[in-house]
C-alpha atoms as a PDB file:
ATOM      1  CA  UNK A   1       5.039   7.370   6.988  1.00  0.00           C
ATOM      2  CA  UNK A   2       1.651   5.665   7.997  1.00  0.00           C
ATOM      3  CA  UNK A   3       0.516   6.342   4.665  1.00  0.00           C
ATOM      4  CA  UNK A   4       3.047   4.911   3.115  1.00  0.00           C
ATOM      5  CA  UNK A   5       2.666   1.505   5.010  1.00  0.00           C
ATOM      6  CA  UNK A   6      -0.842   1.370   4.193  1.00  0.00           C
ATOM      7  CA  UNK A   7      -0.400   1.671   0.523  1.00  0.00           C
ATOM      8  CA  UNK A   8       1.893  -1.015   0.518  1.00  0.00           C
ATOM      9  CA  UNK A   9      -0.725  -3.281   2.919  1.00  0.00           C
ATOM     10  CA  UNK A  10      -3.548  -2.291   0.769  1.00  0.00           C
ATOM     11  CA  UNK A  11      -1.678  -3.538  -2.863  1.00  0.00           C
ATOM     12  CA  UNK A  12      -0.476  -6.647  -0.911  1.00  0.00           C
ATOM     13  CA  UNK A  13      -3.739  -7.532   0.247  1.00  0.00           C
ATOM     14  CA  UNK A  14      -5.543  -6.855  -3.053  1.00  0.00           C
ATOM     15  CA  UNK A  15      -4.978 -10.549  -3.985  1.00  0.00           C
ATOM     16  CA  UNK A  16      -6.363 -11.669  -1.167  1.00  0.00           C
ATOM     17  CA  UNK A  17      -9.270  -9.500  -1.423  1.00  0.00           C
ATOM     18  CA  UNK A  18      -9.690 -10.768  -4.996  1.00  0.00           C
ATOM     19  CA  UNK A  19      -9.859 -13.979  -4.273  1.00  0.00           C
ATOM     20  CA  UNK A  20     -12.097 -13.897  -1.099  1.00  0.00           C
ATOM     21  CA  UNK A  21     -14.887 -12.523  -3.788  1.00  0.00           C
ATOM     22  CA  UNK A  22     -13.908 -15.151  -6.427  1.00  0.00           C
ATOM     23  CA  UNK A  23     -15.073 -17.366  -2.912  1.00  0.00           C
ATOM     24  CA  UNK A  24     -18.390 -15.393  -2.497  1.00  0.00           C
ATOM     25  CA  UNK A  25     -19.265 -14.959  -6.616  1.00  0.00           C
ATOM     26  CA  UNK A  26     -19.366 -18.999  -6.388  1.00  0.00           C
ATOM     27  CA  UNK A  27     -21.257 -18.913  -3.293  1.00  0.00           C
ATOM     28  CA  UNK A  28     -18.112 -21.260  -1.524  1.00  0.00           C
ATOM     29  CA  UNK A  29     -18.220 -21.143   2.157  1.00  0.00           C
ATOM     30  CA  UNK A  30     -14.797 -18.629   2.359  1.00  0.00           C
ATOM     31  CA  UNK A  31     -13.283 -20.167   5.721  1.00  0.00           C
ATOM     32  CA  UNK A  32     -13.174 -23.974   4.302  1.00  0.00           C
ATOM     33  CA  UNK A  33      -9.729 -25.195   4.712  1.00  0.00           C
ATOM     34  CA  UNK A  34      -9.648 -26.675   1.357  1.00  0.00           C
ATOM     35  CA  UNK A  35     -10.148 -23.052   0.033  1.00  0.00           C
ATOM     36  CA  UNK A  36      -6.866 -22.118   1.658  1.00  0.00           C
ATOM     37  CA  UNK A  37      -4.135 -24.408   0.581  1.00  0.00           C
ATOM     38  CA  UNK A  38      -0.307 -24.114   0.718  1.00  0.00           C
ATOM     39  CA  UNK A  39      -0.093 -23.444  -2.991  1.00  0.00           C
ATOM     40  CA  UNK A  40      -2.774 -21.282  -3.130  1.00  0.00           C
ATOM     41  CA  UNK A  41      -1.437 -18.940  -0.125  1.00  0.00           C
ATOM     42  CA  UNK A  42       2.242 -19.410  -1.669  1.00  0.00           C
ATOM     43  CA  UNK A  43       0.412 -18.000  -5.188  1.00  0.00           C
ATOM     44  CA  UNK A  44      -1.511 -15.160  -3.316  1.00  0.00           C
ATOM     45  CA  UNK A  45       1.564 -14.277  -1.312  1.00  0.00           C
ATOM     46  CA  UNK A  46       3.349 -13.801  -4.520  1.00  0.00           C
ATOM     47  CA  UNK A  47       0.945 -12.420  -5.924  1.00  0.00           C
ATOM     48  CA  UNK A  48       0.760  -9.653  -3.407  1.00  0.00           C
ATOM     49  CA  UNK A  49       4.142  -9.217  -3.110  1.00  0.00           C
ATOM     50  CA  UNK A  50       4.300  -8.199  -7.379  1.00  0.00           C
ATOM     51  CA  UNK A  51       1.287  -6.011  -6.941  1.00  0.00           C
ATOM     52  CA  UNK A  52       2.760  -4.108  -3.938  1.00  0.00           C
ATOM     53  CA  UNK A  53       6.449  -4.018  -6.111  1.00  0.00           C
ATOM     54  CA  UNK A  54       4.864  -2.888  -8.850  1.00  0.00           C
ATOM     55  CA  UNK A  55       2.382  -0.396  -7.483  1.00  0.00           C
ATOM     56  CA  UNK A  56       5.077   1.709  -4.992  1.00  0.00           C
ATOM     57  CA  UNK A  57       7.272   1.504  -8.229  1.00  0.00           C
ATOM     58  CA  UNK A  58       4.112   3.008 -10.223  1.00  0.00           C
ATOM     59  CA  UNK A  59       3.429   5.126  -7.434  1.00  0.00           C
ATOM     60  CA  UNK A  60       7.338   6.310  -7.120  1.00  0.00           C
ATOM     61  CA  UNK A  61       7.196   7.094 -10.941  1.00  0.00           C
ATOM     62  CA  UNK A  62       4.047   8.847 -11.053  1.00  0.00           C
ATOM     63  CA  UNK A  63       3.361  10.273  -7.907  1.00  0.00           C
ATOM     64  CA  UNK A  64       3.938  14.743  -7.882  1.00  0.00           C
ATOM     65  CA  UNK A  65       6.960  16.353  -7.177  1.00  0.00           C
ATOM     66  CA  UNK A  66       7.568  19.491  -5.790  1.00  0.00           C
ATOM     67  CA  UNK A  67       9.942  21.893  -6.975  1.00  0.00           C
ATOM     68  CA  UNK A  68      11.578  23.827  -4.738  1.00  0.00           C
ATOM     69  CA  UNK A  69      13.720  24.559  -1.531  1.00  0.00           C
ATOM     70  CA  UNK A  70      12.757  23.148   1.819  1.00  0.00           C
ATOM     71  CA  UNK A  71      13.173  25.378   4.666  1.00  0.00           C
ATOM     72  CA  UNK A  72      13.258  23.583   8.007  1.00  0.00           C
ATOM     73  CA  UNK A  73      11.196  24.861  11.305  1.00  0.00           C
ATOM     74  CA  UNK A  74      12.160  27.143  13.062  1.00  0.00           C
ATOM     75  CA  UNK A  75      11.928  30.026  15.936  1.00  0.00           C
ATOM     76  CA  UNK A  76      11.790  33.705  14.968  1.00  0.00           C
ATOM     77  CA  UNK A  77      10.868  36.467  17.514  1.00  0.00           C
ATOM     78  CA  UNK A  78       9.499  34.277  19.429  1.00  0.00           C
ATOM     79  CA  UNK A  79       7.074  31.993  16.931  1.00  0.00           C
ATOM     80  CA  UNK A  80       6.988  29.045  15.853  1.00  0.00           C
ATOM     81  CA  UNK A  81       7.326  28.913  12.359  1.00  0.00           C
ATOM     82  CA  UNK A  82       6.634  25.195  10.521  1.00  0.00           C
ATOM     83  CA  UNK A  83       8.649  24.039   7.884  1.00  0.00           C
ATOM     84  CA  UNK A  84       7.618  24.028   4.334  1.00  0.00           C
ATOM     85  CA  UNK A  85       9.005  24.247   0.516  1.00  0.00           C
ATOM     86  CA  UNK A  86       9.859  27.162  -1.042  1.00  0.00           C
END
């Protein structure tokens, strides 16, 4: 689950990321208000929100699957036995 949530941050964020080292390449002092406008943010924002879209769908498409049976945990003779895919 975790995982999941920090893929998704990670590919929204990558705009932002992006841009911050645009910033830095051009030697722009990064915090400077002017940097960080309302259409800029709106632009990054949507930006983020296609690359996260687009990479869970990629990810979704792509990602390996498991063939198979899952068999729940469970108790036998005593033991704990953990679930797994058979």
């Amino acid at each position: 689950m975790w995982r999941a949530l920090f893929d998704a941050a990670g590919l929204f964020l990558s705009p932002f990321v992006v841009y911050v080292v645009w910033l830095l390449m051009r030697r722009r002092y990064v915090l400077q208000k002017d940097h960080w406008t309302q259409t800029r943010l709106s632009g990054l924002v949507v930006a983020g929100l296609g690359v996260a879209v687009l990479g869970m769908f990629l990810l979704g498409l792509f990602a390996e699957r498991r063939q198979g049976v899952y068999i729940p945990p469970r108790v036998e003779k005593g033991k704990f036995l953990p679930g797994h895919i058979e």
